[in-house]
N, C-alpha and C. Protein backbone atom coordinates (compact mmCIF):
# COMPACT_ATOMS: atom_id res chain seq x y z
N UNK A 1 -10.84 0.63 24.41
CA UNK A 1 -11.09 0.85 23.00
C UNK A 1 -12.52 0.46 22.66
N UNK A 2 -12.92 1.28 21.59
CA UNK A 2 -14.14 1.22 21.19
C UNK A 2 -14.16 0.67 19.98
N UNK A 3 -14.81 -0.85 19.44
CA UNK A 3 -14.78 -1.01 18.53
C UNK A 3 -16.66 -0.72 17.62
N UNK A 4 -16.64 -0.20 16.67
CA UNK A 4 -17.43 0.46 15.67
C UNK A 4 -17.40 -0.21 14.40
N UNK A 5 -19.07 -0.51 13.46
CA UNK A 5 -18.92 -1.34 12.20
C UNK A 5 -19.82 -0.08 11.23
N UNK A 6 -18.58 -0.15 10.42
CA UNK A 6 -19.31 0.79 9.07
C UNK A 6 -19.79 -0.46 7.93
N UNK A 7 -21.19 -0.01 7.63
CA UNK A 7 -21.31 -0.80 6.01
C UNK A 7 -21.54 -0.02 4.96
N UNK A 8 -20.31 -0.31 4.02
CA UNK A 8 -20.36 0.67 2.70
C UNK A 8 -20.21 0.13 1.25
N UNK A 9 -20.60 0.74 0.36
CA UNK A 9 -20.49 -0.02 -0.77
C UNK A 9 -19.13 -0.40 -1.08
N UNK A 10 -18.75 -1.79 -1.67
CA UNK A 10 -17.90 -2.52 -1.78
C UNK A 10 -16.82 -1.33 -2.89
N UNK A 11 -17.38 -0.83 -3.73
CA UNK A 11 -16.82 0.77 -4.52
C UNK A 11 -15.99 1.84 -3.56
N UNK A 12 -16.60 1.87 -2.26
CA UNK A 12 -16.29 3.20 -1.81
C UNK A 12 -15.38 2.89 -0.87
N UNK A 13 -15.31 1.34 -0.49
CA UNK A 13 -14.64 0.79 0.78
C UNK A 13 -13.43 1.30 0.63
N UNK A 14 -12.33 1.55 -0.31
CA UNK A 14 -11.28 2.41 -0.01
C UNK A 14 -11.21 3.88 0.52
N UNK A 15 -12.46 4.33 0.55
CA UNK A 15 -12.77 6.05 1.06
C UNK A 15 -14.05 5.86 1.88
N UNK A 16 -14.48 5.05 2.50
CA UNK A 16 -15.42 4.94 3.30
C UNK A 16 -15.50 5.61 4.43
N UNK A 17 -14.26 5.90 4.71
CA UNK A 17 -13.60 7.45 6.15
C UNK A 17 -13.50 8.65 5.56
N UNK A 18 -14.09 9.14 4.57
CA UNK A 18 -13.19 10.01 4.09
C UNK A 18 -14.84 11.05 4.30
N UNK A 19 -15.76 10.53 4.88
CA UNK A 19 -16.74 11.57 4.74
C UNK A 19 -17.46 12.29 3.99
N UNK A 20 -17.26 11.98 2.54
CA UNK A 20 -17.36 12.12 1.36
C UNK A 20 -18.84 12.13 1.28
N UNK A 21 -19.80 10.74 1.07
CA UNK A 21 -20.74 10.60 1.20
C UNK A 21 -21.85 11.35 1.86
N UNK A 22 -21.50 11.84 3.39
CA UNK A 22 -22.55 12.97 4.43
C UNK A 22 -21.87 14.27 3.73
N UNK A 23 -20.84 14.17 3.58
CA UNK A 23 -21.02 15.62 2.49
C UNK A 23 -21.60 16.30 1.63
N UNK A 24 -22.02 15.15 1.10
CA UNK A 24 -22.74 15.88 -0.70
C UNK A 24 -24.23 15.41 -0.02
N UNK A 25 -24.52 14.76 0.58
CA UNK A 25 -25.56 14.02 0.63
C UNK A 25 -26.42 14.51 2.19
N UNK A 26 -25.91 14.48 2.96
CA UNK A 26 -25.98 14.88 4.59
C UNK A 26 -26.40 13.49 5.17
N UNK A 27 -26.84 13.55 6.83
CA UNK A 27 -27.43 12.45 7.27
C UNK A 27 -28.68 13.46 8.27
N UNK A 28 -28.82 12.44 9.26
CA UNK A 28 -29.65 13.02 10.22
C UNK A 28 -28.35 13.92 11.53
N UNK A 29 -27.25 13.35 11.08
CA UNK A 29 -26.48 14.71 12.15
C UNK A 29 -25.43 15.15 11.70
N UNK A 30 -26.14 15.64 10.18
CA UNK A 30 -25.02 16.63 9.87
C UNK A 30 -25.69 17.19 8.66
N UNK A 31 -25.67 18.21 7.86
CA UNK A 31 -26.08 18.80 6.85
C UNK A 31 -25.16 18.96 5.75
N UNK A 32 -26.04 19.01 4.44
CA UNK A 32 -24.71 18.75 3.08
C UNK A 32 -23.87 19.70 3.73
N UNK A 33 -22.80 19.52 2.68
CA UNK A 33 -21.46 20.47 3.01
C UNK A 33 -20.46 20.37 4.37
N UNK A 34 -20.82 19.09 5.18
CA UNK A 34 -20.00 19.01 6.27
C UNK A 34 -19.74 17.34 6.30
N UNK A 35 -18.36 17.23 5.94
CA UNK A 35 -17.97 16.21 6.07
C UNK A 35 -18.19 14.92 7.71
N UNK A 36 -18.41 13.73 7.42
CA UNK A 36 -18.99 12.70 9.03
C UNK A 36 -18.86 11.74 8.48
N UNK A 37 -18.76 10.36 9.20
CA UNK A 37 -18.50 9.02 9.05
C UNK A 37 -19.46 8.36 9.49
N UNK A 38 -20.66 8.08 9.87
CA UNK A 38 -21.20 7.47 10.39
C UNK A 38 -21.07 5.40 10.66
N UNK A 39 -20.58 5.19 11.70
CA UNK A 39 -20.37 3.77 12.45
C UNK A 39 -21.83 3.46 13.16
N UNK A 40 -21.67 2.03 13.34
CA UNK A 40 -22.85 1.46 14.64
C UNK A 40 -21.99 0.87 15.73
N UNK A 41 -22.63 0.95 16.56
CA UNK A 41 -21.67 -0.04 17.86
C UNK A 41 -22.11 -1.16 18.17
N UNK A 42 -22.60 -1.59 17.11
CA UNK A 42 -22.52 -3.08 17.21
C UNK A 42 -23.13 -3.73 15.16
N UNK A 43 -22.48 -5.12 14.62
CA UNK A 43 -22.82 -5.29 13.25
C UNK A 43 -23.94 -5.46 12.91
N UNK A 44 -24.77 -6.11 14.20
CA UNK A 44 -26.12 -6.07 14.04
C UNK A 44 -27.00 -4.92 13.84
N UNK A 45 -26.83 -3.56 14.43
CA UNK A 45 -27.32 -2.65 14.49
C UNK A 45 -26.85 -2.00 13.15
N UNK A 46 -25.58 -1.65 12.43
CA UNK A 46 -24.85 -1.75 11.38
C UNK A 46 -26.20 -2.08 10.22
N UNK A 47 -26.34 -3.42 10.66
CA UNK A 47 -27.30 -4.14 9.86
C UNK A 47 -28.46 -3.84 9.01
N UNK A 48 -29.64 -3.38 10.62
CA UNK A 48 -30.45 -2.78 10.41
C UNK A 48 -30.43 -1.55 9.96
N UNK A 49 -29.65 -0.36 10.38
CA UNK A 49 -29.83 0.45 9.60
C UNK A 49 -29.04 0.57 8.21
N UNK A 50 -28.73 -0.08 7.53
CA UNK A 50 -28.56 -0.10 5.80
C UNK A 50 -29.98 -0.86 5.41
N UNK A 51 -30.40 -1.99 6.01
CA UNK A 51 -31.62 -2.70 6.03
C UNK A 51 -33.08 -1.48 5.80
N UNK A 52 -32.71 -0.56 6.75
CA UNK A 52 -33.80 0.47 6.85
C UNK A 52 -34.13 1.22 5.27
N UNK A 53 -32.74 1.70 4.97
CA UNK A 53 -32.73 2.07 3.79
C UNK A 53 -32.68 1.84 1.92
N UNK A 54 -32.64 0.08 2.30
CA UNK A 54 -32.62 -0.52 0.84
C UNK A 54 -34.16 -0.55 0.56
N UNK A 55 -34.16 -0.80 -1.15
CA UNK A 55 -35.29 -0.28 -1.87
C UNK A 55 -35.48 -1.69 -2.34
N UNK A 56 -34.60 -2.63 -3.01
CA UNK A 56 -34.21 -3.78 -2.90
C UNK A 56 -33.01 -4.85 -2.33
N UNK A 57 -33.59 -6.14 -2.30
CA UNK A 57 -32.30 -6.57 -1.77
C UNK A 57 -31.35 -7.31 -2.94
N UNK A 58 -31.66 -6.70 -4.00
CA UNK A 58 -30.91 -7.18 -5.50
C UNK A 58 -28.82 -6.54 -5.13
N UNK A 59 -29.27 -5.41 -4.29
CA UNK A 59 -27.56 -4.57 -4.04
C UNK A 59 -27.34 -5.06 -3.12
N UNK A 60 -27.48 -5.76 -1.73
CA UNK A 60 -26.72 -6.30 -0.84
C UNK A 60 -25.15 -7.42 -1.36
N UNK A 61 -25.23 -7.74 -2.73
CA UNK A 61 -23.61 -8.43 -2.65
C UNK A 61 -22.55 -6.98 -2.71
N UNK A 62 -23.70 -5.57 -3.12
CA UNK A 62 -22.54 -4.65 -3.24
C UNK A 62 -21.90 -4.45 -1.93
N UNK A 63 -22.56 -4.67 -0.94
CA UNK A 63 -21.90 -3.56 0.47
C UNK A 63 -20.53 -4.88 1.45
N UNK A 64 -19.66 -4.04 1.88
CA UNK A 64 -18.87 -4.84 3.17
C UNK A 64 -19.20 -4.43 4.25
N UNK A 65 -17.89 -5.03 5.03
CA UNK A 65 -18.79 -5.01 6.47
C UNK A 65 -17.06 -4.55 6.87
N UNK A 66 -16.81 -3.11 7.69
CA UNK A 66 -15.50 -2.64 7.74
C UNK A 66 -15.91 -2.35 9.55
N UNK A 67 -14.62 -2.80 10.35
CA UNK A 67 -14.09 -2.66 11.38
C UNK A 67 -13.78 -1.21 11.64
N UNK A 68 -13.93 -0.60 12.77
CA UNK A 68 -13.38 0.32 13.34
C UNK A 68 -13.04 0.58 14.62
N UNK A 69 -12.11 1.20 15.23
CA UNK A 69 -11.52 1.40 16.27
C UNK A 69 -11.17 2.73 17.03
N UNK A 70 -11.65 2.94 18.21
CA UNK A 70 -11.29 4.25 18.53
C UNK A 70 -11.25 4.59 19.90
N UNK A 71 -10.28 5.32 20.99
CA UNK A 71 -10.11 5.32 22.43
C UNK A 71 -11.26 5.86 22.59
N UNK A 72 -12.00 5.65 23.70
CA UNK A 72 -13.04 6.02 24.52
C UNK A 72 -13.04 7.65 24.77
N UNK A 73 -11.96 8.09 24.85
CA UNK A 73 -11.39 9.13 25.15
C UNK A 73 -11.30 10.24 23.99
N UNK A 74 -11.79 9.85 22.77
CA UNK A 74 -12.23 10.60 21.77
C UNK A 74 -13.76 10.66 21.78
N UNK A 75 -14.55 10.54 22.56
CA UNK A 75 -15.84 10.31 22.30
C UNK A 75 -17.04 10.95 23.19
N UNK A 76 -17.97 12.50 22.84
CA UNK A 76 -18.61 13.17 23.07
C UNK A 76 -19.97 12.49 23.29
N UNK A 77 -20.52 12.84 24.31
CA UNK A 77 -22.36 11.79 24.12
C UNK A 77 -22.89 12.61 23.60
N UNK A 78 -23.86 13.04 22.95
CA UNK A 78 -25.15 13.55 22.71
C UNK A 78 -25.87 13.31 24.11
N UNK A 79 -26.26 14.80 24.34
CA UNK A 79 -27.45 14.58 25.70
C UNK A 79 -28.53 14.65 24.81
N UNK A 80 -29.27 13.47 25.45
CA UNK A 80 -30.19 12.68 24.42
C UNK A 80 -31.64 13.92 24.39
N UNK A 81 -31.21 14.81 26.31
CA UNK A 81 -32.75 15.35 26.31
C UNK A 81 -32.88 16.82 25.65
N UNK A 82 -31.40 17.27 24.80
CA UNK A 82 -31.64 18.02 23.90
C UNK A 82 -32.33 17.87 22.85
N UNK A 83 -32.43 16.26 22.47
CA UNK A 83 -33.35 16.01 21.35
C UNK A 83 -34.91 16.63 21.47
N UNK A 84 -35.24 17.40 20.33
CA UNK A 84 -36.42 17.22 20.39
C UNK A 84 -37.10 16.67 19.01
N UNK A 85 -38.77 16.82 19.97
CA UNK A 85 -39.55 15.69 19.06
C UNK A 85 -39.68 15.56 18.09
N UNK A 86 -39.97 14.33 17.13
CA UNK A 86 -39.51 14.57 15.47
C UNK A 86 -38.20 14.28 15.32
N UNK A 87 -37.01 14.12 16.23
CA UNK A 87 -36.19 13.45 15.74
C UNK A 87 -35.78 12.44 14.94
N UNK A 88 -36.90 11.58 15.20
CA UNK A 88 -36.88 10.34 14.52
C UNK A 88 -37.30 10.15 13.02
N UNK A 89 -37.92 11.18 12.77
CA UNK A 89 -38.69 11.63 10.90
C UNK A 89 -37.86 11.12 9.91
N UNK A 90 -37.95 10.26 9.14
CA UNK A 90 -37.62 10.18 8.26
C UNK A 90 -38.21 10.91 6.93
N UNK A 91 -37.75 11.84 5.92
CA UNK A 91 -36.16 11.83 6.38
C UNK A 91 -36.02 12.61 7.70
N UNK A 92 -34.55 12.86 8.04
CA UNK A 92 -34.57 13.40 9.28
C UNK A 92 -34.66 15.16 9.12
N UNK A 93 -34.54 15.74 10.28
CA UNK A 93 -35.18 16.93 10.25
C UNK A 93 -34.29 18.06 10.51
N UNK A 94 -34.15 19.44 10.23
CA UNK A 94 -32.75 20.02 9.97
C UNK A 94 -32.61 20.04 11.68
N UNK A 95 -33.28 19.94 13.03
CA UNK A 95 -32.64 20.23 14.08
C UNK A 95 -31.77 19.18 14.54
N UNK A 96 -31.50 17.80 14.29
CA UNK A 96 -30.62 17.18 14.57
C UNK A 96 -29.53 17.21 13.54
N UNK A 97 -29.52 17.77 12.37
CA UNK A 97 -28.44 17.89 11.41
C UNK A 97 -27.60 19.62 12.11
N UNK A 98 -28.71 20.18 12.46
CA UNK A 98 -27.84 21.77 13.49
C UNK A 98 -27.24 21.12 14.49
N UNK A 99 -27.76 20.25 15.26
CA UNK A 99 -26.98 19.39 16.43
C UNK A 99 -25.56 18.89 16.03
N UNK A 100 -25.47 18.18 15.45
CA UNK A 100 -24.59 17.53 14.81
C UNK A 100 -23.38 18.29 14.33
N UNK A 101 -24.26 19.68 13.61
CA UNK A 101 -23.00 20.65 12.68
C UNK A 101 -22.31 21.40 13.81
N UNK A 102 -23.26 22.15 14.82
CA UNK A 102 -22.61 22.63 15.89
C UNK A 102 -20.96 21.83 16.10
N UNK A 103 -21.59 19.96 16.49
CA UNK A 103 -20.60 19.65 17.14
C UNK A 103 -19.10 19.49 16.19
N UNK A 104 -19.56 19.03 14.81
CA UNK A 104 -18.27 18.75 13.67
C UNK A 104 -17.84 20.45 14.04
N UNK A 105 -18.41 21.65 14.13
CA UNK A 105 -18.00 23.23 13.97
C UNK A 105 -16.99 22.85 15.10
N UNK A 106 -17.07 22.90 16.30
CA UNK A 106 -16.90 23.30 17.29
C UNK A 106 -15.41 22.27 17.61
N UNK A 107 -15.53 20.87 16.77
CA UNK A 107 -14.24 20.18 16.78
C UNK A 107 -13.74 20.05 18.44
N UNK A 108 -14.59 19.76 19.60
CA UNK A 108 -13.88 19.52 20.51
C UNK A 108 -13.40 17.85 20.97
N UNK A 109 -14.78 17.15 19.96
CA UNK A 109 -13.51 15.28 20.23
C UNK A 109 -14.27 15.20 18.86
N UNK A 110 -13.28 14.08 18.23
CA UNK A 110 -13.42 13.08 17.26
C UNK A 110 -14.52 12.31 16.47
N UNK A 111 -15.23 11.99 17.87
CA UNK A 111 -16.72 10.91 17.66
C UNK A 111 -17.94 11.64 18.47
N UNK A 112 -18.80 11.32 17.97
CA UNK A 112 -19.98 12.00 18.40
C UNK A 112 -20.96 10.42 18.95
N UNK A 113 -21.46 9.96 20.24
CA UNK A 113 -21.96 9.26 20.07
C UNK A 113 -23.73 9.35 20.56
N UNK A 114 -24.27 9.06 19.52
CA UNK A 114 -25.93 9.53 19.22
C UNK A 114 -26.63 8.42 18.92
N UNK A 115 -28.01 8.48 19.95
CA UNK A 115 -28.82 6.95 19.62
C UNK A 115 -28.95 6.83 18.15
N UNK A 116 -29.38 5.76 17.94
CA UNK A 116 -29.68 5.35 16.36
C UNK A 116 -30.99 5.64 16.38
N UNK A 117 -31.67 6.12 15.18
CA UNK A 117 -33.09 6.24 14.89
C UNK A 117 -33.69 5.17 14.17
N UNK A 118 -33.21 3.98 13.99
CA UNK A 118 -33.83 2.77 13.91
C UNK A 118 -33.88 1.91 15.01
N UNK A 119 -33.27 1.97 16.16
CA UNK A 119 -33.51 1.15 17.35
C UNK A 119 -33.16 2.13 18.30
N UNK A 120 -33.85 3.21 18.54
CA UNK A 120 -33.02 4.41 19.99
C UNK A 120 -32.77 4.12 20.91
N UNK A 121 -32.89 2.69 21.37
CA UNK A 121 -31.86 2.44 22.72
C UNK A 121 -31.00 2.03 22.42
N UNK A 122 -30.39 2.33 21.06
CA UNK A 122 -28.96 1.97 20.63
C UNK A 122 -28.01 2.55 20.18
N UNK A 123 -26.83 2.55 20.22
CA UNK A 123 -26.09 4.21 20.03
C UNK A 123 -25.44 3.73 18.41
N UNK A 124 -25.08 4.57 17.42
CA UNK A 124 -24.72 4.97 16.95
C UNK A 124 -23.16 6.28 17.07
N UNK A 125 -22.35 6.12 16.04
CA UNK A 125 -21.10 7.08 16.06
C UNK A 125 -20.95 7.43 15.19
N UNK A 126 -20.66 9.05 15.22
CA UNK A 126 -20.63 9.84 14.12
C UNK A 126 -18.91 10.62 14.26
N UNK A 127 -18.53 10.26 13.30
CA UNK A 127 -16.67 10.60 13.46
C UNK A 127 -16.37 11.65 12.64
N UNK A 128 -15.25 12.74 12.92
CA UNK A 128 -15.27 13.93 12.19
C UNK A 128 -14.01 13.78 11.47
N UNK A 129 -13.70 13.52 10.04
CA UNK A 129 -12.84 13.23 9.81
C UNK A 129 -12.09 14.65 9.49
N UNK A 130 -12.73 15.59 9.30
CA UNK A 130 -11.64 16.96 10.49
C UNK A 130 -10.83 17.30 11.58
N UNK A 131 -11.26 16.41 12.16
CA UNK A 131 -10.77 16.73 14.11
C UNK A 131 -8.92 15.81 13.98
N UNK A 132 -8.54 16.59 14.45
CA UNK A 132 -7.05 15.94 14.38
C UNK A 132 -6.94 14.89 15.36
N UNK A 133 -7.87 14.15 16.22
CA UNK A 133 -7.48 13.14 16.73
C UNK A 133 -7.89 11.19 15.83
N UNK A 134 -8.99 11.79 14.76
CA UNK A 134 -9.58 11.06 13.99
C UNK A 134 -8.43 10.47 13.02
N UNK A 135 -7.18 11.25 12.80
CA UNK A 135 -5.91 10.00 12.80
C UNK A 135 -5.48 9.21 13.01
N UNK A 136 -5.69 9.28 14.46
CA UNK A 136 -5.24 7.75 15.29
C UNK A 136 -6.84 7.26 15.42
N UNK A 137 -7.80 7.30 14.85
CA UNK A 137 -8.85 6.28 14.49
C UNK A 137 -8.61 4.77 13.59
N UNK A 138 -8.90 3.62 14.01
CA UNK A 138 -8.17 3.10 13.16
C UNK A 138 -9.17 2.02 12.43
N UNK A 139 -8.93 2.12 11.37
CA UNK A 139 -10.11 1.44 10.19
C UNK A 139 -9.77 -0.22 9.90
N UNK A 140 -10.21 -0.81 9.96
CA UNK A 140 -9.99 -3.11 9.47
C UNK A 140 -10.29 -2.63 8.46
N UNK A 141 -9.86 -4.18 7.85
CA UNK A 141 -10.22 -4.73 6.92
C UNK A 141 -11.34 -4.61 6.18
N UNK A 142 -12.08 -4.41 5.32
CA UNK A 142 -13.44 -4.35 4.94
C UNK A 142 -13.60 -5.71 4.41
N UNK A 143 -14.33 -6.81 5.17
CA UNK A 143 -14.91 -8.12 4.65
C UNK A 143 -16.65 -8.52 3.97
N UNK A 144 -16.56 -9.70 3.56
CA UNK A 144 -17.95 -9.77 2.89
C UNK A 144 -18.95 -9.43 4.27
N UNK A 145 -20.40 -9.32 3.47
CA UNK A 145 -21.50 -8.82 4.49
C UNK A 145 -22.62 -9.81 3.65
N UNK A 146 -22.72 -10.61 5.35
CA UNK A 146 -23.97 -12.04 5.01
C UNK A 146 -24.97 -10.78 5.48
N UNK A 147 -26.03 -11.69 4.74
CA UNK A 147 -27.14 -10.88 5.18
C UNK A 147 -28.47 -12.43 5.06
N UNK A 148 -28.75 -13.12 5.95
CA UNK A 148 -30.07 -14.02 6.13
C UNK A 148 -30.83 -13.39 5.38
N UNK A 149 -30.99 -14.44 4.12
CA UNK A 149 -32.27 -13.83 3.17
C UNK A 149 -33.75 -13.87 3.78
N UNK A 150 -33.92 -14.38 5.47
CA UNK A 150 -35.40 -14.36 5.86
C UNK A 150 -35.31 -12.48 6.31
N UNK A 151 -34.69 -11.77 6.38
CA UNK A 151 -34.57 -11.17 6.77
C UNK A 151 -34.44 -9.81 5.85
N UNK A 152 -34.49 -10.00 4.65
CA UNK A 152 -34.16 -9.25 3.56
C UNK A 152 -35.53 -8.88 2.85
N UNK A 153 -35.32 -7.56 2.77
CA UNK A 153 -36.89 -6.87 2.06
C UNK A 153 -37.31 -7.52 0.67
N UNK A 154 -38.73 -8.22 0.13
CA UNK A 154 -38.97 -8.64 -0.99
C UNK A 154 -39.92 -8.19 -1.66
């Protein structure tokens, strides 16, 4: 088993699987209009990338810190040397959001697992809450999220 940490606003933590969010919004591997979950594989990494994206650290009491779980055996790699360059752009760039849609289209496993573009020797998971095995995915508790104020944007 693979365990995976989502951080989401303390609001959404009851629909935080529900894909909702990369829908209306997209990410870097997926484009509006296609539902994804995005996890880290590990809380630290979790960390940094919400870290990447705050404007202040006045909203950090909003977000938790939610558990996830999932067989190994649901889980596609990204071959990393399809990436090409500019992947990393913030924002990100429509060829890793085509990467991504291909794979939610094509529905052959559950999780997609793709380096992170805040630390790329670190993977990241992207879950299709389409794919009929993403049922037996299984979501914790959503608990508080410390965050070391030396560490927090000012």
């Amino acid at each position: 088993m693979i365990t995976g940490w989502r951080i989401a606003k303390r609001r959404h933590a009851r629909d935080a699987f529900s894909g909702a969010g990369a829908r209306l919004y997209g990410g870097r591997w997926n484009s509006p209009g296609r539902p994804a979950v995005y996890v880290s594989e590990t809380r630290a990494l979790a960390t940094l990338q919400i870290l990447a994206g705050l404007r202040t650290p006045a909203v950090i009491p909003a977000y938790v810190l939610i558990p996830v779980e999932f067989d190994e055996a649901f889980v596609t790699e990204l071959d990393v040397r399809k990436l090409r360059k500019g992947w990393l752009d913030s924002p990100p760039g429509d060829a890793t959001q085509r990467l991504g849609d291909r794979w939610i289209e094509a529905a052959k496993s559950a999780v997609l697992r793709v380096p992170s573009a805040v630390v790329p020797s670190e993977f990241n998971y992207v879950l299709n809450p389409a794919h009929p095995d993403f049922a037996r995915i299984r979501m914790g508790r959503a608990a508080e999220l410390y965050f070391d104020p030396r560490i927090l944007p000012g």
